[in-house]
Protein backbone atom coordinates (compact mmCIF):
# COMPACT_ATOMS: atom_id res chain seq x y z
CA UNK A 1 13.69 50.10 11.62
CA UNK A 2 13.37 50.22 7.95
CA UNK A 3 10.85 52.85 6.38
CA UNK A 4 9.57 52.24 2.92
CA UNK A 5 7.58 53.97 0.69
CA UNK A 6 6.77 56.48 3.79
CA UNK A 7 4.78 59.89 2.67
CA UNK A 8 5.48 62.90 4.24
CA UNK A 9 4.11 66.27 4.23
CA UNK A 10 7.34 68.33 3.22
CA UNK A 11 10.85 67.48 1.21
CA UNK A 12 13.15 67.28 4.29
CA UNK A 13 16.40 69.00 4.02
CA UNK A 14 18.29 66.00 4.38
CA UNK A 15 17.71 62.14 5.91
CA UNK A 16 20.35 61.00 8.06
CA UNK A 17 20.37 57.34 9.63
CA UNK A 18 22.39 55.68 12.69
CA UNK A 19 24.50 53.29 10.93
CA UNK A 20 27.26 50.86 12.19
CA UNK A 21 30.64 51.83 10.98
CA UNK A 22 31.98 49.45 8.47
CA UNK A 23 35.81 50.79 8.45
CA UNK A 24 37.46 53.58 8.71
CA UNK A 25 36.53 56.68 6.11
CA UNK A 26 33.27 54.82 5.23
CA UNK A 27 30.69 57.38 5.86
CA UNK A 28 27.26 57.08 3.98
CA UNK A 29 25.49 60.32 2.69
CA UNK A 30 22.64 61.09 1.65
CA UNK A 31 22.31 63.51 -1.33
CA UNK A 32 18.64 65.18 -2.27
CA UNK A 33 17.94 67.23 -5.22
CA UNK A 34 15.09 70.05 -5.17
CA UNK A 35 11.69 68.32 -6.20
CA UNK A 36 7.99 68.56 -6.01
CA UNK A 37 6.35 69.45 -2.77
CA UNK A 38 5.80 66.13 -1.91
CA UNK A 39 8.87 63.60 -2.02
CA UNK A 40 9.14 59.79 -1.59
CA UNK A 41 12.00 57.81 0.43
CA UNK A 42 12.68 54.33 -0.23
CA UNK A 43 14.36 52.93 2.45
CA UNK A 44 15.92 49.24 2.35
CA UNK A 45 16.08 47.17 4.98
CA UNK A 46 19.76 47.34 4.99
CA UNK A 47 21.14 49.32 7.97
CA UNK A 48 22.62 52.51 6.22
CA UNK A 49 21.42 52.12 2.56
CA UNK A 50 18.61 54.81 1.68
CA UNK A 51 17.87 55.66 -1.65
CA UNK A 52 15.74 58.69 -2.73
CA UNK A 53 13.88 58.64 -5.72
CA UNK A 54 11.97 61.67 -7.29
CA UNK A 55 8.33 61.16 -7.81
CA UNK A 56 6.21 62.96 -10.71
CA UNK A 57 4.19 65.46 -9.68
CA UNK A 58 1.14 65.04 -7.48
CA UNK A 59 -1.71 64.21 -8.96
CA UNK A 60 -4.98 66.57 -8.23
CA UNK A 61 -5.83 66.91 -4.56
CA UNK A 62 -9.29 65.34 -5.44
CA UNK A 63 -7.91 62.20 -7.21
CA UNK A 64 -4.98 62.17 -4.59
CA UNK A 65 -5.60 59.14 -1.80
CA UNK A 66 -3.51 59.99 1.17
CA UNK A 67 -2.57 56.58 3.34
CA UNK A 68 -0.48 56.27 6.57
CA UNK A 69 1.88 54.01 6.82
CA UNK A 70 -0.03 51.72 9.73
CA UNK A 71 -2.60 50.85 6.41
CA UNK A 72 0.40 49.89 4.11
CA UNK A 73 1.71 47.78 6.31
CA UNK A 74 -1.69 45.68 7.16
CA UNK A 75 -2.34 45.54 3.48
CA UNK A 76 1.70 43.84 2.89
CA UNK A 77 0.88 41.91 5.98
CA UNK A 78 -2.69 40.57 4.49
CA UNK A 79 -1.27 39.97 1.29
CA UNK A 80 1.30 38.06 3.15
CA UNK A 81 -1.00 36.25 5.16
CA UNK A 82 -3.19 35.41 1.98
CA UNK A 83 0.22 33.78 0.36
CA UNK A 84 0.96 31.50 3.29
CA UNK A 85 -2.27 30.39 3.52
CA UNK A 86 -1.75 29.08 -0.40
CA UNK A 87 1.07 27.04 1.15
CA UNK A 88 0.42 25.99 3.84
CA UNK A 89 -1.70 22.91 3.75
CA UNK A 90 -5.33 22.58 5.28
CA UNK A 91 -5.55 20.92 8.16
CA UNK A 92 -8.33 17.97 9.02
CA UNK A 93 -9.53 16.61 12.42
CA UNK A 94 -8.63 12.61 12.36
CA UNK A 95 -10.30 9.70 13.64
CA UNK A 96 -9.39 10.10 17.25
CA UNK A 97 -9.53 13.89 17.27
CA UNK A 98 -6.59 15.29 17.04
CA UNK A 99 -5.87 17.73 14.26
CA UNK A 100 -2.89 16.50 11.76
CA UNK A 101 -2.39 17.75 8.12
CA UNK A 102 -4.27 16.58 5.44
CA UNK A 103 -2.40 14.02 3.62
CA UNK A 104 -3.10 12.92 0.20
CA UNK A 105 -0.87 9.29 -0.58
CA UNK A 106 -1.16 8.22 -3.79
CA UNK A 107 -1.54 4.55 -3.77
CA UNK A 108 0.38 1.82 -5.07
CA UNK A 109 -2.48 -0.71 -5.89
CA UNK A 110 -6.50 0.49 -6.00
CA UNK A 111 -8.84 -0.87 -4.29
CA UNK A 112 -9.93 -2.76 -7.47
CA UNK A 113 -6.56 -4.36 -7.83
CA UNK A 114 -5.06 -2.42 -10.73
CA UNK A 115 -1.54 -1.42 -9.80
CA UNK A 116 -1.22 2.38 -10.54
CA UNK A 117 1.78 1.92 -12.18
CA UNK A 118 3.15 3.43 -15.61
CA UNK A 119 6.07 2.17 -17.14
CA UNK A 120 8.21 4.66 -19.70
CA UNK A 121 10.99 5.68 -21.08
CA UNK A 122 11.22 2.37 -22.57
CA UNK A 123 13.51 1.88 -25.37
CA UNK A 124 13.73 -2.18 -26.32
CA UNK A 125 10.19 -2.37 -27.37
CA UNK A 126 10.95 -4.48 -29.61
CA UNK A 127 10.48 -7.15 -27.18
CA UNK A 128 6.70 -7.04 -27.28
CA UNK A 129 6.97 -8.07 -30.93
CA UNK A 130 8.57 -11.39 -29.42
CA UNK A 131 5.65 -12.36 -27.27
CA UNK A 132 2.73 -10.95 -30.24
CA UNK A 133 0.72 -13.50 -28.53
CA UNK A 134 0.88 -11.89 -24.55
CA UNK A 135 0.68 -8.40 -26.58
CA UNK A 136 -2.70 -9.28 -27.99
CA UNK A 137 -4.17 -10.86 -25.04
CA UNK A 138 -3.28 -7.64 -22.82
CA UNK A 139 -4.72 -5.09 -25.26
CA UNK A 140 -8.06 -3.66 -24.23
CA UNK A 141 -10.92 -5.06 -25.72
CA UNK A 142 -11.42 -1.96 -28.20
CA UNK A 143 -8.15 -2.80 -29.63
CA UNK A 144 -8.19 -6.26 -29.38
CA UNK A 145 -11.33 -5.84 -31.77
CA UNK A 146 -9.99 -3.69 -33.98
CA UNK A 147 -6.67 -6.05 -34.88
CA UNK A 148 -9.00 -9.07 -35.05
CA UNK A 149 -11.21 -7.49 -37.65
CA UNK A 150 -8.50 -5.90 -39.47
CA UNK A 151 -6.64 -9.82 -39.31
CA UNK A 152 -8.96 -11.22 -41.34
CA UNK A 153 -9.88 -8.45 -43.78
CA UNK A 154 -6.15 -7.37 -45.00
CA UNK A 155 -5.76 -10.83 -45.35
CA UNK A 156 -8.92 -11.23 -47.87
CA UNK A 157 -7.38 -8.31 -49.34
CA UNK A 158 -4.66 -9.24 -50.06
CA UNK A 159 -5.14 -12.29 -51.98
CA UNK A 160 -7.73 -11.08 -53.56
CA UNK A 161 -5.95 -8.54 -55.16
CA UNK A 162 -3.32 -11.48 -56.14
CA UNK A 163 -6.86 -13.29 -57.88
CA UNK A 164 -7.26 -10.38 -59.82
CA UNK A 165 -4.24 -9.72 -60.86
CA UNK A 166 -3.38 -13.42 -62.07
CA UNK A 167 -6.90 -13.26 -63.84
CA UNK A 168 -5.60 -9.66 -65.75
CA UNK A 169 -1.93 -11.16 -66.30
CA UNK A 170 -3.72 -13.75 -68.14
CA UNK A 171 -6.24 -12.10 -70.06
CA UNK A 172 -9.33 -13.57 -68.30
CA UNK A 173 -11.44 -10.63 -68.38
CA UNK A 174 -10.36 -10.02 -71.78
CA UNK A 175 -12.49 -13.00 -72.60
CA UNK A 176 -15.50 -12.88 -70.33
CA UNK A 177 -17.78 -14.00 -73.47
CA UNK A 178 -15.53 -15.99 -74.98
CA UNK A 179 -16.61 -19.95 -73.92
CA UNK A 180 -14.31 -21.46 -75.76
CA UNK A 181 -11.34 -20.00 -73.03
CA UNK A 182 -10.49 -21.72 -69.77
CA UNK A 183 -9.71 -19.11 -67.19
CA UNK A 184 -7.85 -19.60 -63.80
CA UNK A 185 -10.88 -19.23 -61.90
CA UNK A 186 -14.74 -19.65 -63.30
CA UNK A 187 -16.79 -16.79 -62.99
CA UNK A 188 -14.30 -14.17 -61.90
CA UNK A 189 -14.79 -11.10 -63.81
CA UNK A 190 -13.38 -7.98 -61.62
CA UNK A 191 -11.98 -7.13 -58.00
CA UNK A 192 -15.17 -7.64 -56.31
CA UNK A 193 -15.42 -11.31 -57.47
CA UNK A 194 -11.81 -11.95 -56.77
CA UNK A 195 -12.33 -10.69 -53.38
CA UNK A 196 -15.27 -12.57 -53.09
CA UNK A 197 -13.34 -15.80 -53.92
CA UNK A 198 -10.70 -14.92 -51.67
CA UNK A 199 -13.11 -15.02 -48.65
CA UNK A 200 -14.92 -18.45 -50.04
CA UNK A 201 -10.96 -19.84 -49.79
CA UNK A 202 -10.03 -18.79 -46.27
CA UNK A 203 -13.14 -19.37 -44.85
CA UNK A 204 -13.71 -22.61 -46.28
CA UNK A 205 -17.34 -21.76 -47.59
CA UNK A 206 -17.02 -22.63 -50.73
CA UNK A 207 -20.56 -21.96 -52.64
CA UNK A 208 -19.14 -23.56 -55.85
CA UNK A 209 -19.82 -20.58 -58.29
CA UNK A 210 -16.53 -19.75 -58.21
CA UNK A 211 -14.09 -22.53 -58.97
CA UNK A 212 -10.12 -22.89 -59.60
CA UNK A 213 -9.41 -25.10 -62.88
CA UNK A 214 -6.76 -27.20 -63.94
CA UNK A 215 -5.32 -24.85 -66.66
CA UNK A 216 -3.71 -22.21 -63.76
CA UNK A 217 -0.60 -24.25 -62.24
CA UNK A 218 -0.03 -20.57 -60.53
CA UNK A 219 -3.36 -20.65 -59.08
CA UNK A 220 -3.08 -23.77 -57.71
CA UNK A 221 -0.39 -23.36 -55.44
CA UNK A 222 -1.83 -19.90 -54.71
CA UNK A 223 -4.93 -21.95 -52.99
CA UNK A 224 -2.46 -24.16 -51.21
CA UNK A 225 -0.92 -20.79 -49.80
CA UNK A 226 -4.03 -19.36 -48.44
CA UNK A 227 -5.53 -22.14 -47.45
CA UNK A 228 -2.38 -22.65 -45.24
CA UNK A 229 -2.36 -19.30 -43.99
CA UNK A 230 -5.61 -18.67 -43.16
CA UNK A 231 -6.00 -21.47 -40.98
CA UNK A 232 -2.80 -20.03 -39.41
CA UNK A 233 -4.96 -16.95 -38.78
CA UNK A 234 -7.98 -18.42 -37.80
CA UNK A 235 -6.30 -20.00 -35.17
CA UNK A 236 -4.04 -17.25 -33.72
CA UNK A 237 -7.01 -14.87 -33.26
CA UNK A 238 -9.43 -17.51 -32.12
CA UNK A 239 -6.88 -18.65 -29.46
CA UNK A 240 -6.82 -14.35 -28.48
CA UNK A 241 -9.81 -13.94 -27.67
CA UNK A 242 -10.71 -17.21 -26.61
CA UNK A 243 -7.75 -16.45 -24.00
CA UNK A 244 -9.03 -12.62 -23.45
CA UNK A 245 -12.74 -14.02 -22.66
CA UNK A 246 -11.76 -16.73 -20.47
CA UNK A 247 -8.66 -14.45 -18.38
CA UNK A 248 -8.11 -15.55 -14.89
CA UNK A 249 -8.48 -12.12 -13.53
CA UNK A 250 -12.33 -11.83 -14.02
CA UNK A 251 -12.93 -14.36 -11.82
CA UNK A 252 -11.60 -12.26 -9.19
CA UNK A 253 -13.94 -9.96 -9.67
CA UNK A 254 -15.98 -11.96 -7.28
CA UNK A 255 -13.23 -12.33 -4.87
CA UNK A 256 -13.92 -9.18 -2.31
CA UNK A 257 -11.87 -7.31 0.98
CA UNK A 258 -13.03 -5.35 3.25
CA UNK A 259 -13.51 -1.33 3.23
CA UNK A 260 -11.22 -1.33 6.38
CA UNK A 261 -8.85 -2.89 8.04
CA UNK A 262 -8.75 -2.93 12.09
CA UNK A 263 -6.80 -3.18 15.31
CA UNK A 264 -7.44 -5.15 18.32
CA UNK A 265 -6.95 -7.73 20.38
CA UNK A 266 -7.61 -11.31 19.97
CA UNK A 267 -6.25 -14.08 22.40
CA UNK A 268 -4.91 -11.02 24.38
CA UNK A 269 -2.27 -10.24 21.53
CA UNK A 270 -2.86 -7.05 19.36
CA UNK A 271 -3.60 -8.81 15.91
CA UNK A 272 -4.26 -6.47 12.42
CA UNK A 273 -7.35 -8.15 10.77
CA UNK A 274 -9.06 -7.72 7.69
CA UNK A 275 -11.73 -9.66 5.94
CA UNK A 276 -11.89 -11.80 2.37
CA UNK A 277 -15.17 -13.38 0.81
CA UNK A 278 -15.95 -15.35 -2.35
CA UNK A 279 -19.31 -14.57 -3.97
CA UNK A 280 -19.79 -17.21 -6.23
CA UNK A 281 -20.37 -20.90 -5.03
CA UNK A 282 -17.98 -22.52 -7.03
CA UNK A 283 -14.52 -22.65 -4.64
CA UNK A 284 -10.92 -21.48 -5.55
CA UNK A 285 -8.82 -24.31 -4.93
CA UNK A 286 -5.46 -23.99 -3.00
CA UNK A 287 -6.31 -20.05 -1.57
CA UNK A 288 -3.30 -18.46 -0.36
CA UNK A 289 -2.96 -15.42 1.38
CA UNK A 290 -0.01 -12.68 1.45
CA UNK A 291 0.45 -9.59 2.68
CA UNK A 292 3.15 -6.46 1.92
CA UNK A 293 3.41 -3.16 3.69
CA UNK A 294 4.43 -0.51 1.22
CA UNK A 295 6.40 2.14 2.95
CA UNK A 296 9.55 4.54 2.00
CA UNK A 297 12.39 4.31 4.17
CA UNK A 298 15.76 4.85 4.16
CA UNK A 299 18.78 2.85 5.16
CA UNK A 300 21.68 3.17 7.73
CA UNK A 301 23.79 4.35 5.04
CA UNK A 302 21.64 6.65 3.85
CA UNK A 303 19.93 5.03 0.90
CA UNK A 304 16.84 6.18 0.48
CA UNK A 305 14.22 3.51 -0.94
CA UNK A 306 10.88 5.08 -1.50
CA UNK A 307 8.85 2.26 -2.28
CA UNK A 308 10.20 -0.85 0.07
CA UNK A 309 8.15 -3.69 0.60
CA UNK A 310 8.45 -5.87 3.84
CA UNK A 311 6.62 -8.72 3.90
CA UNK A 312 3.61 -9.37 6.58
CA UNK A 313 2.82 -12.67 7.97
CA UNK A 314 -0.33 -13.90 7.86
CA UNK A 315 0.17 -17.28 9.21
CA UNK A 316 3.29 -18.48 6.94
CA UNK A 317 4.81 -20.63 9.69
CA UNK A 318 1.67 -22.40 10.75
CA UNK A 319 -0.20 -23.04 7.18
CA UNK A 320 -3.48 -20.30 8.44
CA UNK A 321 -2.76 -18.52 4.88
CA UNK A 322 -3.84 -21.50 2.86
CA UNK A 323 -7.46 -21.02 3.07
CA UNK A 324 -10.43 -22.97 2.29
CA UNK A 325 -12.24 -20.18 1.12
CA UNK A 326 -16.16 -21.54 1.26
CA UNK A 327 -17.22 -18.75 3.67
CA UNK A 328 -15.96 -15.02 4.43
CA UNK A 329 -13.01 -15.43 6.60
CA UNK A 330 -11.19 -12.64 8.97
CA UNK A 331 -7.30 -12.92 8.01
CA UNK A 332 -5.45 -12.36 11.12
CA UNK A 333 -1.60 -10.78 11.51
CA UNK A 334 -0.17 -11.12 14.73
CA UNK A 335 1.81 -8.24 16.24
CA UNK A 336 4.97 -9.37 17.68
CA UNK A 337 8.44 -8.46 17.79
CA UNK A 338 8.76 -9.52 14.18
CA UNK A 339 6.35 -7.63 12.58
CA UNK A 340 6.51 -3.74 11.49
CA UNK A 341 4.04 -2.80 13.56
CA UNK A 342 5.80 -3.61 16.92
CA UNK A 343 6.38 -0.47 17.90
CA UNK A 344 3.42 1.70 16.45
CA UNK A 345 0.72 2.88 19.15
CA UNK A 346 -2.65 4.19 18.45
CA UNK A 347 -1.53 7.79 18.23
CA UNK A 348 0.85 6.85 16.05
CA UNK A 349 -0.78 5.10 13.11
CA UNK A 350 -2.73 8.95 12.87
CA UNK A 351 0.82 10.65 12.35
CA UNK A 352 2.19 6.96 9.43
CA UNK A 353 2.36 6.89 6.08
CA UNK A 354 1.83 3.60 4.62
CA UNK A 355 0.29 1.05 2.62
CA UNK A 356 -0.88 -2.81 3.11
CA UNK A 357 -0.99 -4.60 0.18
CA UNK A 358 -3.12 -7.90 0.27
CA UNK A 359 -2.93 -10.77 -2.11
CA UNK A 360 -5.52 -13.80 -2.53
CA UNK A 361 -3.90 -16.20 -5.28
CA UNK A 362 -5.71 -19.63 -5.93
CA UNK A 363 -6.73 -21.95 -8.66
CA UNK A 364 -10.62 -21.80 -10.29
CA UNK A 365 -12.25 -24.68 -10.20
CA UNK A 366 -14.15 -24.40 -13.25
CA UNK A 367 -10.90 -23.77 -15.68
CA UNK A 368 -7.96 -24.89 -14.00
CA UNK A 369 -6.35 -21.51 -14.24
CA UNK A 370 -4.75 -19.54 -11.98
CA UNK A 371 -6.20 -16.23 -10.57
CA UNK A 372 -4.96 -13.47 -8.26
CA UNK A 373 -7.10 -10.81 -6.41
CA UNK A 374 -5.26 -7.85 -5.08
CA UNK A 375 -6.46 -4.76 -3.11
CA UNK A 376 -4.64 -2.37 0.04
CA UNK A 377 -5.25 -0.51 2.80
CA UNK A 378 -4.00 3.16 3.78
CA UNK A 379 -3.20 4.25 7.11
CA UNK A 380 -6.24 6.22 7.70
CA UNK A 381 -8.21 2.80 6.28
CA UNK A 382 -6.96 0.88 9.35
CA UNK A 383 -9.23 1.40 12.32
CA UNK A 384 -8.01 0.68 15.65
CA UNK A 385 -9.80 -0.72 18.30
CA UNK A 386 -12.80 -2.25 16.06
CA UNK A 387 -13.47 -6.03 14.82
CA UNK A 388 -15.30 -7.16 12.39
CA UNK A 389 -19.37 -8.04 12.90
CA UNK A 390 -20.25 -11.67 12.48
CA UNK A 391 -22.29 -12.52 9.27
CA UNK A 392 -22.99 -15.94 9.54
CA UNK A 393 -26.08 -17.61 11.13
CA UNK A 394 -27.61 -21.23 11.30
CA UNK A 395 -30.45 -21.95 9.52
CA UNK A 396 -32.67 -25.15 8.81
CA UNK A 397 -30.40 -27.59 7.55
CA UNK A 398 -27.83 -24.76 6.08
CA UNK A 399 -25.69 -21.96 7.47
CA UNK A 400 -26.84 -18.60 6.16
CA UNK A 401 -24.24 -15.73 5.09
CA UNK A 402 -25.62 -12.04 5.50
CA UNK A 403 -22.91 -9.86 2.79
CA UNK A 404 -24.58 -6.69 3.60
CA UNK A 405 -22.85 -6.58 7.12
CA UNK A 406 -19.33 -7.78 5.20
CA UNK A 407 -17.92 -4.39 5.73
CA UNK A 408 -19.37 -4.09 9.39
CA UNK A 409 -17.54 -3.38 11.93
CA UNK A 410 -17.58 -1.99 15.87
CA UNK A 411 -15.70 -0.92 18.49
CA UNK A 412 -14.06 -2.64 21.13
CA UNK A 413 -12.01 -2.18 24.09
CA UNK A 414 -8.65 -1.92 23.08
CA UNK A 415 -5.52 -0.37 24.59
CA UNK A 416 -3.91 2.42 22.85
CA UNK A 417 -0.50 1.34 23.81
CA UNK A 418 2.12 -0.58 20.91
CA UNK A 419 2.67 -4.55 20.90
CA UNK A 420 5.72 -3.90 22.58
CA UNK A 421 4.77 -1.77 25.49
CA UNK A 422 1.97 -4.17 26.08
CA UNK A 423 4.04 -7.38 25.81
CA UNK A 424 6.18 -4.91 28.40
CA UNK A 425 3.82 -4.26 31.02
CA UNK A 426 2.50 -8.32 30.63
CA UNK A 427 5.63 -9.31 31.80
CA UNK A 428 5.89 -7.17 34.65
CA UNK A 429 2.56 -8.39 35.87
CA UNK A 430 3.59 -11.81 35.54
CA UNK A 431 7.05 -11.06 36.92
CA UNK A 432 4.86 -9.19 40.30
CA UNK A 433 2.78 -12.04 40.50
CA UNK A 434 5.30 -14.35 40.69
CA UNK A 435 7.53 -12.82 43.44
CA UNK A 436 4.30 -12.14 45.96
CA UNK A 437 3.66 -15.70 46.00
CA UNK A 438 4.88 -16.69 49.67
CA UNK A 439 7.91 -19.03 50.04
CA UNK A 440 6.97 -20.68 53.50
CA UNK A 441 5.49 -23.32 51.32
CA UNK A 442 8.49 -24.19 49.89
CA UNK A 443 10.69 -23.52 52.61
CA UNK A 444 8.67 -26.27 55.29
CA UNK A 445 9.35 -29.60 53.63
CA UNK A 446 13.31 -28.60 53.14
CA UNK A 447 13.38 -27.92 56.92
CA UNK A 448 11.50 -31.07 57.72
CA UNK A 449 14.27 -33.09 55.58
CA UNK A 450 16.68 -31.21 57.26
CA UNK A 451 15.46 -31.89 60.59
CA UNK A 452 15.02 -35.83 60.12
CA UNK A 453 18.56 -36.01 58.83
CA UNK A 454 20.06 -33.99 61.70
CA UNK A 455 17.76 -35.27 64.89
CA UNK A 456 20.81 -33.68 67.09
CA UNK A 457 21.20 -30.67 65.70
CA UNK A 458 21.25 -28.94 68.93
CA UNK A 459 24.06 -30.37 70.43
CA UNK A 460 26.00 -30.10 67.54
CA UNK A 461 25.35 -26.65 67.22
CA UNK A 462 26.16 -26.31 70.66
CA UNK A 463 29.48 -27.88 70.34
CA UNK A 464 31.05 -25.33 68.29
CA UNK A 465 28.98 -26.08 65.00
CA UNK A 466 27.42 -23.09 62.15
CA UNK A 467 24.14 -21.66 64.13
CA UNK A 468 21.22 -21.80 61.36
CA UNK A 469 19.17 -18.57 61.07
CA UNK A 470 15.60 -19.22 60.22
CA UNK A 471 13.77 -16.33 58.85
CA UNK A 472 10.02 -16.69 58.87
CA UNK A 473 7.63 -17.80 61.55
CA UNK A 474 8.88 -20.22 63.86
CA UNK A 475 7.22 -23.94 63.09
CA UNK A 476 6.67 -27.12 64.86
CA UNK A 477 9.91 -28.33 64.13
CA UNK A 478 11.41 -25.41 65.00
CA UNK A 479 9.36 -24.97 68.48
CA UNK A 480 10.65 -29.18 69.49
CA UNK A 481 14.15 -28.25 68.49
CA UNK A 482 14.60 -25.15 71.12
CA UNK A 483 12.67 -27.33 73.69
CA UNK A 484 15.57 -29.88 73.38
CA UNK A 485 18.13 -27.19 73.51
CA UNK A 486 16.60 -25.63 76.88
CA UNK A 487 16.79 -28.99 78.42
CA UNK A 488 20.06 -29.92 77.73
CA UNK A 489 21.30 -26.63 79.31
CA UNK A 490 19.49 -27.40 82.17
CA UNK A 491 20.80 -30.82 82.96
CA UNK A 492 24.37 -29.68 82.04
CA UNK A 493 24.36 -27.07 84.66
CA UNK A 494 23.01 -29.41 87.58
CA UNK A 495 25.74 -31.93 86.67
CA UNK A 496 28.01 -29.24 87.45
CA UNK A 497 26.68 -27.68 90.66
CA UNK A 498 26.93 -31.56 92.26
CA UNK A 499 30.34 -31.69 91.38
């Protein structure tokens, strides 16, 4: 038992504690010096070590709090308790009611679609610089804005400070008054007008106050430059944000999944099911489907992969994930002995940590451009034993979709039990079935063959042939055979009393 900080009344004389002998000679003492009326052991926990510290003198006895030791020890025990509970994490009641931790998985792809991914540490950024065009189109609009206005005016800056400076080089606005002198450009008489011009010459405005003349061979070729250059300009941003306004990926903002995902049976097989719409009327052409479950693992040898993605059939092998996507549809998996979800039970999916990751690619009608639309499922986001509520009705001449029960769903019967064990206990109840089924049926035409081919069976098998054992109920066939046998015993054992 190991004291600490223990407060007694008096200075013992001396402390002495059973210890366990080390080796020979090794003897532990315990040395105390005179001190204050009151004195203060430290004890470690250590069988054997005490040390014995002095302690100032006592305080006042009205300012002097006296505690046991019982008090110290709740209050290192609730400070303990307080510490743990820091650590330890809070616990949640799930679905089905049983009480699991409280797990916070941070996803992979948001519901939206954006993959929450961040690249860095990236060293060869040069290679954006390759592809300026890409660059542009994937800034955000702010700063695609900002380089397409600052394009076009360090552009008009720029050659308009080479106007001006040609016009100063050759003493243009030395002569402003002078009419008799032929400057490079009419009507240019400081920056402002040179910028002016500048703009007039990229744009292709041209208001005609401002004019190049033949006397400026520099000029000239100047004009040829920018003219060249800022159609080269006009067309590189144009193309960006014609590009960034027309993107693929805002028509799938119209593309939607379901909230959840559920389990439950369809066709007697336990299927995972989830639910994809298209809000606007005009179609995506060639809709395809995938699926990927995100989930760490780690390999036989001990790799571990935290981020592996297997691959979920949603109808690959029969052509169901090429949709025609003119109404909500209910995307089916099937869970056989081939998908991840073999094995995993209703209990189960509380206790899994995973991610689905569901991807609708197809072509838009209107553009001819490719779009995808992404969005995932947790494991507390797939609901087992629910389907989906129907949406669709039939109305005068039309078939009528309700979205506001999209998301709907309800419960259903569903066993709790894996794919597997259920595929398990199918079998079995096909296999019991099978072997009740009586095998007289079978059994009576064989022995009617047998007895047409063999009419004298009884003699033979009185002559020394096989007997045949018949288990079963005893038929006609059976009954007319013994009659024949009787007989012929009968008349063999008169024939042999006469004699």
């Amino acid at each position: 038992m190991a004291l600490e900080n223990s407060v007694f009344p008096s200075r013992p004389d001396s402390l002495s504690l059973p210890v366990e002998e080390k080796g020979e000679g090794e003897e532990v003492e315990v040395a105390t010096e005179a001190t204050a009326s009151t004195g203060v052991f430290n004890v470690s926990g250590e069988l054997g070590h005490v040390v014995t510290t002095e302690t100032a003198p006592s305080p006042p006895p009205l300012v002097k709090v006296k505690r046991s030791f019982q008090s110290k020890l709740a209050e290192r025990e609730t400070k303990a308790n307080e510490h743990r509970k820091k650590i330890i994490p809070e616990k949640e009641r799930g679905r089905f009611g049983w009480v699991r931790n409280r797990r916070r998985r941070q996803r992979y792809v948001e519901k939206n679609g954006r993959c929450n991914v961040q690249h860095g540490n990236m060293r060869e950024t040069y290679r954006y610089l390759t592809d300026i065009f890409t660059t542009l189109v994937d800034l955000n609009w702010r700063c695609s804005l900002f380089v397409f206005v600052m394009a076009y005016a360090v552009t008009w800056l720029f050659f308009g400070a080479i106007w001006y400076l040609i016009a100063y080089l050759r003493g243009d606005l030395d002569h402003l008054e002078d009419e008799t002198w032929t400057p490079c450009v009419n009507n240019v008489n400081g920056f402002i007008s040179a910028f002016l011009f500048s703009i007039e010459t990229e744009t292709t405005i041209g208001y005609g106050h401002r004019v190049i003349t033949d006397q400026c061979p520099v000029g000239t070729m100047l004009l040829l430059l920018q003219a060249i250059l800022g159609s080269m300009v006009n067309a590189f941003m144009v193309g960006c944000m014609f590009v960034k306004i027309s993107q693929p990926n805002k028509r799938a903002e119209t593309l939607v999944f379901s909230k959840h995902a559920v389990i439950s049976l369809r066709d007697d097989k336990l299927c995972l099911m989830f639910r994809v719409g298209d809000l606007r009327s005009s179609h995506i052409v060639g809709a395809n489907m995938r699926a990927k479950l995100i989930k760490s693992k780690q390999t036989q040898e001990g790799e571990f992969i935290p981020l592996d993605q297997t691959d979920i059939s949603v109808g690959f092998e029969t052509g169901d994930d090429r949709l025609f996507l003119v109404s909500p549809l209910v995307i089916s998996h099937e869970i056989d002995s081939r998908s991840p979800f073999w094995d995993m039970s209703q209990g189960q999916l509380e206790k899994e940590d995973f991610e689905i990751v569901v991807i609708l690619e197809g072509m838009v009608e209107a553009t001819g451009m490719t779009c995808q639309a992404r969005s995932s499922y947790l494991a507390e986001e797939v609901m087992w034993g629910h389907r989906f509520s129907p949406m669709m009705s039939l109305a005068e001449g039309f078939f009528d979709i309700d979205y506001g029960a999209f998301h709907h769903t309800f419960e259903v019967d569903t066993p709790s039990c894996s794919a597997r064990e259920l595929s398990l206990a199918a079998a079995r109840l096909d296999a019991h079935l099978y072997w009740s089924i009586s095998s007289r049926l079978d059994e009576e035409p064989t022995l009617t063959n047998q007895a047409a081919k063999q009419p004298d069976s009884g003699s033979a098998n009185s002559k020394g042939g096989e007997p045949t054992f018949i288990v079963g109920e005893m038929t006609d066939i059976q009954e007319q055979t013994g009659v024949g046998e009787l007989n012929g015993s009968v008349a063999t054992d008169q024939s042999e009393s006469e004699a």
